[in-house]
C-alpha atoms as a PDB file:
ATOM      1  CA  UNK A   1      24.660  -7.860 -31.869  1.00  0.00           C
ATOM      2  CA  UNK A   2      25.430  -4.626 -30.288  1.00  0.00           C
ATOM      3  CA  UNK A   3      28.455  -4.109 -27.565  1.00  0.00           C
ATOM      4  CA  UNK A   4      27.987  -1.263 -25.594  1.00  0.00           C
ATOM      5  CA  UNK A   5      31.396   0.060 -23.800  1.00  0.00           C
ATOM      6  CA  UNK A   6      31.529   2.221 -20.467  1.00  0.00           C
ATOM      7  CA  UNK A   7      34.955   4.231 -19.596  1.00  0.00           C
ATOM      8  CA  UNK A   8      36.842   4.082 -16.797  1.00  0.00           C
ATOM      9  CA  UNK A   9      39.553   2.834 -14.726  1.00  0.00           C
ATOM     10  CA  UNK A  10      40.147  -0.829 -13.479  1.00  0.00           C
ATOM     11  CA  UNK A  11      41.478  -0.253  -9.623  1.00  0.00           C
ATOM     12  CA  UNK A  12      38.866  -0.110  -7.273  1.00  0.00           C
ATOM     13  CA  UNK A  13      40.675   3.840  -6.039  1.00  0.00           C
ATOM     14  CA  UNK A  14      38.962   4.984  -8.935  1.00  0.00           C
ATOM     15  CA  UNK A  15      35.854   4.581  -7.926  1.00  0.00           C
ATOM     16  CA  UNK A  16      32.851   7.530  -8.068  1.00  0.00           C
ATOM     17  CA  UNK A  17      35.897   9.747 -10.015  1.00  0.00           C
ATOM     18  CA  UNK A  18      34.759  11.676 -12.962  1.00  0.00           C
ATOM     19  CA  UNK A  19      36.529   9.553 -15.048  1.00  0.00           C
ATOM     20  CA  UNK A  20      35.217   6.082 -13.839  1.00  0.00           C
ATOM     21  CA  UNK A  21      31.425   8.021 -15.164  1.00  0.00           C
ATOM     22  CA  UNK A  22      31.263   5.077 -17.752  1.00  0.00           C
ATOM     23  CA  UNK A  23      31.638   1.919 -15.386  1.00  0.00           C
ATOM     24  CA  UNK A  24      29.137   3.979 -13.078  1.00  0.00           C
ATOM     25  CA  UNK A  25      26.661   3.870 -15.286  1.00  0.00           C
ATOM     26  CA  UNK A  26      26.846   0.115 -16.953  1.00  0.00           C
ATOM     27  CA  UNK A  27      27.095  -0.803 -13.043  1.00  0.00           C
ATOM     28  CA  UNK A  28      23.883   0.964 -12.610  1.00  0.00           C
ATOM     29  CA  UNK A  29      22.068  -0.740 -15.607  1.00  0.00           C
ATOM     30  CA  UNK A  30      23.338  -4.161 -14.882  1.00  0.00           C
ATOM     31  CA  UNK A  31      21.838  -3.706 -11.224  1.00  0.00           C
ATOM     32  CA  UNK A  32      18.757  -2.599 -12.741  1.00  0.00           C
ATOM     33  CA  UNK A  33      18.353  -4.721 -14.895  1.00  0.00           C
ATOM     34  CA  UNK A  34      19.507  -7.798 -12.482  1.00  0.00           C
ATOM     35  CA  UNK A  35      22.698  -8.963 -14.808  1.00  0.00           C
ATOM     36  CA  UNK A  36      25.802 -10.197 -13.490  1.00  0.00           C
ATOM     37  CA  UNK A  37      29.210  -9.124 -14.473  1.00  0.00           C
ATOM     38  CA  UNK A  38      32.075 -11.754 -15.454  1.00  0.00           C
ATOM     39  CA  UNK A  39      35.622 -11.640 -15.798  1.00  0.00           C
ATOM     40  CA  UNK A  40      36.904 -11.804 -19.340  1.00  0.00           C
ATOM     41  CA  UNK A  41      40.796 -12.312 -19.139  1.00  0.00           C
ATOM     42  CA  UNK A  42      41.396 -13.076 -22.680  1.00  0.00           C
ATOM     43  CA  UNK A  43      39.698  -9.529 -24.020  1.00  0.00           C
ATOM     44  CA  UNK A  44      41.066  -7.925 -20.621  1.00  0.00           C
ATOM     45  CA  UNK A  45      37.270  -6.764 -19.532  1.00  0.00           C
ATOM     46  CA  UNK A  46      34.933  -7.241 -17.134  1.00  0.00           C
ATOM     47  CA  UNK A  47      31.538  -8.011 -19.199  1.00  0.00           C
ATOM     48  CA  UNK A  48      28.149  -9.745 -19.461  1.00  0.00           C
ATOM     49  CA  UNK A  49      25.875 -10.316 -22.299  1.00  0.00           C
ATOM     50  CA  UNK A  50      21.724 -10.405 -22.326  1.00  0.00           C
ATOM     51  CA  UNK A  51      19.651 -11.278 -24.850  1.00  0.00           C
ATOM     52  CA  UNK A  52      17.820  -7.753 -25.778  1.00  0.00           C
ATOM     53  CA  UNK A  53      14.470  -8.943 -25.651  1.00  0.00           C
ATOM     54  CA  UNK A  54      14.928 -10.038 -21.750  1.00  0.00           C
ATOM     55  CA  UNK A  55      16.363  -6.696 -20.518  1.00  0.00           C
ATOM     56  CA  UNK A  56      14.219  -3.924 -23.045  1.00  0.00           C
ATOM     57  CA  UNK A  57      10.777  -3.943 -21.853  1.00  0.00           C
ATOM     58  CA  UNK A  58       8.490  -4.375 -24.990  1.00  0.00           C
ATOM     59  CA  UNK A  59      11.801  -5.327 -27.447  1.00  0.00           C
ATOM     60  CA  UNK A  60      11.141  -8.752 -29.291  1.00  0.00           C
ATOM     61  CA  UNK A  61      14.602  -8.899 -30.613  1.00  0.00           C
ATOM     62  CA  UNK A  62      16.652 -12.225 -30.224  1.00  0.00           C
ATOM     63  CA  UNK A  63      19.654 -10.211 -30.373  1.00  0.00           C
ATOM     64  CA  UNK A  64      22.261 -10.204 -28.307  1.00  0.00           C
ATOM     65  CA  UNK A  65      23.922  -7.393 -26.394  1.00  0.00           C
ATOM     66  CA  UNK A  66      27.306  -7.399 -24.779  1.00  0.00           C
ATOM     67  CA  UNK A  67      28.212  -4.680 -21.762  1.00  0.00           C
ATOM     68  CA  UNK A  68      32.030  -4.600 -21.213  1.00  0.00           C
ATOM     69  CA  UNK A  69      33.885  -2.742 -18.491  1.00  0.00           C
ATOM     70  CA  UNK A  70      37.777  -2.671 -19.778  1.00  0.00           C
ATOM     71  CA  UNK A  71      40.534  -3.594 -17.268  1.00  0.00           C
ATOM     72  CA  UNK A  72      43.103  -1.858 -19.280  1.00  0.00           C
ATOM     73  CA  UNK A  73      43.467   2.044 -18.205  1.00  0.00           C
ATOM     74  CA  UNK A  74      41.387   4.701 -19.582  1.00  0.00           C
ATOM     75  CA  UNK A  75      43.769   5.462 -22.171  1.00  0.00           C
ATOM     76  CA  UNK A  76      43.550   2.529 -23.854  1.00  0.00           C
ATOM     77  CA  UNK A  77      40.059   1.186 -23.763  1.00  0.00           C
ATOM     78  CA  UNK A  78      40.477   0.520 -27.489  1.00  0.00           C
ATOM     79  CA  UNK A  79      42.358  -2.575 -26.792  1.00  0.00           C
ATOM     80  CA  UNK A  80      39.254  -4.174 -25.441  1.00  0.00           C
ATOM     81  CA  UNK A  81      36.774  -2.605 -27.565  1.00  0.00           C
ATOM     82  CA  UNK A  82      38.709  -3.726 -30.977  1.00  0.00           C
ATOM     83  CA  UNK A  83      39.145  -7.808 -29.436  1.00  0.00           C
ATOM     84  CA  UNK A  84      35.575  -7.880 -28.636  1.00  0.00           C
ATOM     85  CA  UNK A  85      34.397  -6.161 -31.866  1.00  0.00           C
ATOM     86  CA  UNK A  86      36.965  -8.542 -33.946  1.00  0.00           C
ATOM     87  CA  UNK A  87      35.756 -11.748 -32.168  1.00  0.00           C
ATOM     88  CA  UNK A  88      31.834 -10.967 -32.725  1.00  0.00           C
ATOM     89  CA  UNK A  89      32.059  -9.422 -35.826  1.00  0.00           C
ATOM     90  CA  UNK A  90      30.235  -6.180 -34.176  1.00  0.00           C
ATOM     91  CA  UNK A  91      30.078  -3.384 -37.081  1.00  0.00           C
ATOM     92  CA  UNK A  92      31.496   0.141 -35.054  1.00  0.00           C
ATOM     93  CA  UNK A  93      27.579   1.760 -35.535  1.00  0.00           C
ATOM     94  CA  UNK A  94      26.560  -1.351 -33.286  1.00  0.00           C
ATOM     95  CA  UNK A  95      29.141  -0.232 -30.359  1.00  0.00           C
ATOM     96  CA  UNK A  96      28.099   2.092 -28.238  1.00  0.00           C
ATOM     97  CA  UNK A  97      30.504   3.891 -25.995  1.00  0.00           C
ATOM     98  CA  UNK A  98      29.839   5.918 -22.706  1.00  0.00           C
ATOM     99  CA  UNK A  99      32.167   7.916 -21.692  1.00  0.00           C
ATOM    100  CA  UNK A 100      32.480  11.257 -19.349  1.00  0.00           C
ATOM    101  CA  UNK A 101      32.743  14.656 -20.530  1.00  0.00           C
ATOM    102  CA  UNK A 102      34.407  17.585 -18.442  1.00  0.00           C
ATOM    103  CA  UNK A 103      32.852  20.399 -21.509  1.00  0.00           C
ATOM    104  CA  UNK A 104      29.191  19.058 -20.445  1.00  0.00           C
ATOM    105  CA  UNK A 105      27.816  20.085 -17.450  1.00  0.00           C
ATOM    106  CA  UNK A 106      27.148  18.103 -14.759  1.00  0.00           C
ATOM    107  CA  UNK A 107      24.102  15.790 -15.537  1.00  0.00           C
ATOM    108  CA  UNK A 108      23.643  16.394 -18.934  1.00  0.00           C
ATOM    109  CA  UNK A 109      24.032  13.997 -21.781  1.00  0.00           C
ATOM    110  CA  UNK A 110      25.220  13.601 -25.251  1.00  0.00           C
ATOM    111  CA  UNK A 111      24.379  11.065 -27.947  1.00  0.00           C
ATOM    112  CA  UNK A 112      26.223  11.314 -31.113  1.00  0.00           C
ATOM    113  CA  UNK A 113      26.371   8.735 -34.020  1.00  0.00           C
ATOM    114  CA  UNK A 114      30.043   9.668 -35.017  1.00  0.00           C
ATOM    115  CA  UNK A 115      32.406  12.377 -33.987  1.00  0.00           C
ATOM    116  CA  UNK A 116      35.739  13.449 -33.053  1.00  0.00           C
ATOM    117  CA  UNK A 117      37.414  12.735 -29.660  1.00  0.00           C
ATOM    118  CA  UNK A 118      37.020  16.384 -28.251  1.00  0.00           C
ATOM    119  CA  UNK A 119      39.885  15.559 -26.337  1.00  0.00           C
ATOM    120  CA  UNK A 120      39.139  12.379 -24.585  1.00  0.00           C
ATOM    121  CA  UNK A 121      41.981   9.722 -24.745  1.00  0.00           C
ATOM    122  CA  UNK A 122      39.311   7.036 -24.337  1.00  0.00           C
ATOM    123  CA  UNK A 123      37.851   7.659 -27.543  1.00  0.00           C
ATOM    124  CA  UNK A 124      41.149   8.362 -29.070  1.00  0.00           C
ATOM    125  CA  UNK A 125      41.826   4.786 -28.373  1.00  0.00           C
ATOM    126  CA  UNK A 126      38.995   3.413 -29.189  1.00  0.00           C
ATOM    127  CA  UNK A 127      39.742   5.492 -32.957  1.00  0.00           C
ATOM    128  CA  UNK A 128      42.602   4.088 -33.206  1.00  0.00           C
ATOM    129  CA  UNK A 129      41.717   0.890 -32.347  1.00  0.00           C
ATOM    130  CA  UNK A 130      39.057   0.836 -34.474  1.00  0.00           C
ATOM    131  CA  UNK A 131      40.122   2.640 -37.193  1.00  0.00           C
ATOM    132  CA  UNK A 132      36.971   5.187 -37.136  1.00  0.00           C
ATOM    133  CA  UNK A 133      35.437   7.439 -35.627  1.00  0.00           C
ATOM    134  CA  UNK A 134      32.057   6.361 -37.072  1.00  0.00           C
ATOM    135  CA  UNK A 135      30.624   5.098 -33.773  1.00  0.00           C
ATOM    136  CA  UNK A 136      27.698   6.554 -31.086  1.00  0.00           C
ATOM    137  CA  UNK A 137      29.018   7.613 -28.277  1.00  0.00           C
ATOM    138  CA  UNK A 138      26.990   8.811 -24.881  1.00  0.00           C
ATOM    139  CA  UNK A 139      28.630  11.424 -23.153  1.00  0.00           C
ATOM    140  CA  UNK A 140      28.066  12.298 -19.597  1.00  0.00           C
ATOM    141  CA  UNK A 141      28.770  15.794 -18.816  1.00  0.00           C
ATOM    142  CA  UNK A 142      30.687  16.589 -15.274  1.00  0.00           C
ATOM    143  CA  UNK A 143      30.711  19.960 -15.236  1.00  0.00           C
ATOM    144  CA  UNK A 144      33.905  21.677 -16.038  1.00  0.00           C
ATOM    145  CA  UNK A 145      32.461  24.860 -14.134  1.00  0.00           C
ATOM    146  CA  UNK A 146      33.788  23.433 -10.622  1.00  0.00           C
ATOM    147  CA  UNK A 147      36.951  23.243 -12.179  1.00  0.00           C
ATOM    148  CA  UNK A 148      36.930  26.851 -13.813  1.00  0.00           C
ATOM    149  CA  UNK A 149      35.347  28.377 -10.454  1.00  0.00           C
ATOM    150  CA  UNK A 150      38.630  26.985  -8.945  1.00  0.00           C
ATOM    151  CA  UNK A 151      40.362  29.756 -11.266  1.00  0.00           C
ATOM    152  CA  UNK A 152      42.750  27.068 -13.139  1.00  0.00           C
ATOM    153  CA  UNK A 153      43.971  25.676  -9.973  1.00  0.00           C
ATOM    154  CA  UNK A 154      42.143  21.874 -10.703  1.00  0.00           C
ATOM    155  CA  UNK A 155      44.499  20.890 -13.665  1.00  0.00           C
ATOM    156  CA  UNK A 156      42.271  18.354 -16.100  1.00  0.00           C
ATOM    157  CA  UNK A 157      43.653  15.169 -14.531  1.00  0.00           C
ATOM    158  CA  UNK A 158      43.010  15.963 -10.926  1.00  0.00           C
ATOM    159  CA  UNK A 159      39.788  17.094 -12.465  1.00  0.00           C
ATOM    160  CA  UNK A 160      38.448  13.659 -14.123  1.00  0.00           C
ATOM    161  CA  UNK A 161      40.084  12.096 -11.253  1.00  0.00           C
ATOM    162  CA  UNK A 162      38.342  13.519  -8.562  1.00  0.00           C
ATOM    163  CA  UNK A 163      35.811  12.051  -6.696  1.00  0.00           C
ATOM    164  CA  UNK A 164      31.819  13.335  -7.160  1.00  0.00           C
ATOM    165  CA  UNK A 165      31.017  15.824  -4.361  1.00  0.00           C
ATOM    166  CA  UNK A 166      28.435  14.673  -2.123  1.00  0.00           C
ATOM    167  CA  UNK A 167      25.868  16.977  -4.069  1.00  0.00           C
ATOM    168  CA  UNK A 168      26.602  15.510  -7.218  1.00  0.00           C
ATOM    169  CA  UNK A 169      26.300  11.974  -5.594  1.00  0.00           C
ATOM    170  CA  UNK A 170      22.915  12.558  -4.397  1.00  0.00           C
ATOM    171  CA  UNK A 171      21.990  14.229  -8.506  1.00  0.00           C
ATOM    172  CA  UNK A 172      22.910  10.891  -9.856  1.00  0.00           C
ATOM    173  CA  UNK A 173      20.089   8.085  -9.588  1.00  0.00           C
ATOM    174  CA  UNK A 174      17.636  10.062 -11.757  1.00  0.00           C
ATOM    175  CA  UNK A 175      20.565  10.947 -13.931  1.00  0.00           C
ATOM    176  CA  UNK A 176      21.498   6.887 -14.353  1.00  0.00           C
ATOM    177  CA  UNK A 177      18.272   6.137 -14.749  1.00  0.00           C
ATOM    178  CA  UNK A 178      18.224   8.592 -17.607  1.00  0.00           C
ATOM    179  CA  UNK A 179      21.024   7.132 -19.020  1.00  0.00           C
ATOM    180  CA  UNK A 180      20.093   3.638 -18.496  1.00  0.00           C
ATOM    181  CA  UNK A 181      17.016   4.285 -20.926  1.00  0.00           C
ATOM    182  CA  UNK A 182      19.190   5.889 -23.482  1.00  0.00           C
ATOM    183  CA  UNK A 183      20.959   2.206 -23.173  1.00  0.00           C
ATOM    184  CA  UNK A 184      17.900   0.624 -23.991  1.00  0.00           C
ATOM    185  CA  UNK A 185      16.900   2.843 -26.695  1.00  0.00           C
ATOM    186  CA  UNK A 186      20.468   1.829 -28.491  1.00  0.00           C
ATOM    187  CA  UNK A 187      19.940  -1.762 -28.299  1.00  0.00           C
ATOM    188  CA  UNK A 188      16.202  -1.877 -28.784  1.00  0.00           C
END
């Protein structure tokens, strides 16, 4: 079984921010891929599961996959990650994590097996949570260089908070569709 984890925020106000880049793109694959989302109150997600053989053109596995959008803030995605790891006994190389990452540029993507947390509270968390740091993780870049052109006036938080600018917005189908096939090629 793999569980595959985007980042974000819950309220609806975070919407198209930086930070919400994870939810973005799992929103994007389960429209693609015509899946419905569910409400998970025990493991305090939003989620769906697929078998990977309907959703990964050419994939014969009987596998299952689970998507999961956490309700709990960004900072503590672990929370979520750890109950729905613990419940289906889902090893931390079979979790995938997508996440957004200010020290990429815009567009560009990351796929790491393990690593550290570079910073990002999300996959501090999800560390801690999981007690490793032995688990892939797909960063999407969002270009720190808007917020360095500003001359240090964007602090971080306003950064990852802000909203894509309309340019960005119109970058990003080819960019989730890039990113939706790096999905598949985890869980084929």
């Amino acid at each position: 079984m793999k569980l595959i984890v985007g980042f974000g925020n819950p309220e609806t106000k975070y919407n198209f921010t930086r930070h919400n880049f994870g939810f973005l793109a799992l929103d994007f694959y389960a429209k693609i891929k015509n899946l419905t989302w569910e409400s998970n109150p025990k493991f305090n997600a939003i989620w769906l599961k697929a078998r990977i053989r309907d959703i990964v053109p050419g994939s014969s596995s009987s596998e299952q996959a689970i998507f999961i959008k956490p309700q709990t803030y960004y900072n503590e995605v672990g929370k979520s990650i750890q109950a729905f790891s613990h419940f289906y006994k889902i090893a931390p190389e079979n979790i995938l994590v997508v996440c957004d990452d200010f020290d990429l540029d815009f567009g560009k993507t990351r796929l790491r097996e393990h690593g550290s947390s570079g910073g990002n509270n999300g996959l501090k968390s999800t560390e801690r949570e999981l007690g490793t740091s032995s688990f892939p993780r797909l960063r999407l870049g969002t270009d720190s260089k808007l917020r360095k052109k500003s001359g240090g006036k964007i602090e971080d938080i306003d950064f990852v908070l802000g909203k894509f600018t309309p340019e960005e917005k119109e970058q990003l189908p080819p960019i989730l569709n890039d990113i939706a096939q790096k999905i598949d090629d985890f869980i084929h």
